[in-house]
Protein backbone atom coordinates (compact mmCIF):
# COMPACT_ATOMS: atom_id res chain seq x y z
CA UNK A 1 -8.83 -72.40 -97.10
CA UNK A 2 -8.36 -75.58 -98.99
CA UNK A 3 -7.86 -78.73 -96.70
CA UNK A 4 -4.70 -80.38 -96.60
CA UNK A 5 -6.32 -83.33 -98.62
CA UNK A 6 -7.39 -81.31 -101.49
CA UNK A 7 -4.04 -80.02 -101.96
CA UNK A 8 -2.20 -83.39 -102.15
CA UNK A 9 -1.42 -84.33 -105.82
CA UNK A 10 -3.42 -87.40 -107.44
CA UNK A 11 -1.64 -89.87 -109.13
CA UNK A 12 -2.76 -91.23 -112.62
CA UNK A 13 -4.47 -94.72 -112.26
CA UNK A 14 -1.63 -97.43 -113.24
CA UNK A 15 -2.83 -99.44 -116.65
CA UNK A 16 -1.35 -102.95 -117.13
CA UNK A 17 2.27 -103.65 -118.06
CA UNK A 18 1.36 -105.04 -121.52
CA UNK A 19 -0.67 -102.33 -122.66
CA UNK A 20 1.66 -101.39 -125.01
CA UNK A 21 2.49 -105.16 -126.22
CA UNK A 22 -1.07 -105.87 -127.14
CA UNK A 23 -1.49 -102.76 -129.07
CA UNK A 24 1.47 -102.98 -131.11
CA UNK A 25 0.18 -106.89 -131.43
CA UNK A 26 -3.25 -105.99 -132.91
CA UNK A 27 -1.90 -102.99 -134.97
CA UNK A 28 0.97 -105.44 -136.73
CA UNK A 29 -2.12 -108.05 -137.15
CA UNK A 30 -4.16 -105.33 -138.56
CA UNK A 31 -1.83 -104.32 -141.04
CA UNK A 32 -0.59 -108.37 -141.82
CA UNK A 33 -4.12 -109.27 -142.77
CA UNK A 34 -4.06 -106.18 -144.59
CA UNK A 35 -0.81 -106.82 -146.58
CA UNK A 36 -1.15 -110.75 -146.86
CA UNK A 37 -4.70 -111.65 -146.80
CA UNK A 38 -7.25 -109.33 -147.64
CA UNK A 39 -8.43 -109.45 -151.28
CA UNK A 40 -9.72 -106.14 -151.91
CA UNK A 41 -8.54 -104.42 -154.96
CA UNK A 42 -7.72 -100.99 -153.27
CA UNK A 43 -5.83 -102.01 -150.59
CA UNK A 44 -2.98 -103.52 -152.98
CA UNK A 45 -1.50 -100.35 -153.58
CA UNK A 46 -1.43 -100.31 -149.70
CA UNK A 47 0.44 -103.80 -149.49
CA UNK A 48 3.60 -103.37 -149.11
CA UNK A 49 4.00 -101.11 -146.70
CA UNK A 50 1.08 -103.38 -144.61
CA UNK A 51 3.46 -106.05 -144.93
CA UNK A 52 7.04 -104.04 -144.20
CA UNK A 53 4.74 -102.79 -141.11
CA UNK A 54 2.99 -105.73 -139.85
CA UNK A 55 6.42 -107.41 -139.66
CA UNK A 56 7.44 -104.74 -137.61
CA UNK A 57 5.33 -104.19 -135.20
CA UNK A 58 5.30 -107.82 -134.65
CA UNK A 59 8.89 -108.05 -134.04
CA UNK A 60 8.38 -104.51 -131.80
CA UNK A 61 5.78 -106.11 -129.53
CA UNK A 62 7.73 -109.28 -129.01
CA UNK A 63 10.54 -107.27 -128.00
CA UNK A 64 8.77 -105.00 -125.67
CA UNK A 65 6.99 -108.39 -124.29
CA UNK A 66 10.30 -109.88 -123.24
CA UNK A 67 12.20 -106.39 -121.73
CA UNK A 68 8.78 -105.91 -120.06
CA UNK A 69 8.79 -109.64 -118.73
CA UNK A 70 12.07 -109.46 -117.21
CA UNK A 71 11.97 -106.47 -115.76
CA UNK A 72 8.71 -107.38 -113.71
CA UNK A 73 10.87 -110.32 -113.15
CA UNK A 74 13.69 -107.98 -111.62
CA UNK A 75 11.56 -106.07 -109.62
CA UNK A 76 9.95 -109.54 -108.16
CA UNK A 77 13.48 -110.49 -107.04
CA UNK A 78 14.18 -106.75 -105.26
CA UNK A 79 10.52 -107.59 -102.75
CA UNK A 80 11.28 -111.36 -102.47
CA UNK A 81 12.93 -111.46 -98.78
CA UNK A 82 15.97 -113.47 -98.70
CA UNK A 83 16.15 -116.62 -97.05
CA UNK A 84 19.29 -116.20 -95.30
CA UNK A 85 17.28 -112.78 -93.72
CA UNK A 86 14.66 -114.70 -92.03
């Protein structure tokens, strides 16, 4: 029979809360150096949609920085103990 430990359920190891922002940040870098400043010849067929992209997932991680920001924030304020409680 299986133990009573081997039958619990594992959780997933946690990764960091800005995962996300720094990926969408080096993908809309990626693609802005791609649409803006890159010289190569085959990749200007490519540059506006590296541009219309870049911009976007720019504006995307800067958006998911700040919800993600102030919701760490509002979970800081649920575990602070009040002073009035002490």
């Amino acid at each position: 029979m299986p133990s009573k430990e081997s039958r619990k359920v594992r959780k997933p190891p946690e990764i960091g809360p800005y995962v996300l922002t720094w990926l969408l940040t080096g993908l809309g870098l990626w693609c802005i150096y791609d649409g803006f400043i890159t010289t190569d010849p085959d990749m200007q067929k490519h540059m506006w949609f590296n541009r219309i992209t870049g911009v976007l997932l720019l504006c995307g991680a800067a958006a998911d920085f700040f919800r993600m920001r102030k919701k760490l924030k509002k979970a800081a304020m649920k575990t602070e103990i009040p002073t009035s409680a002490r």
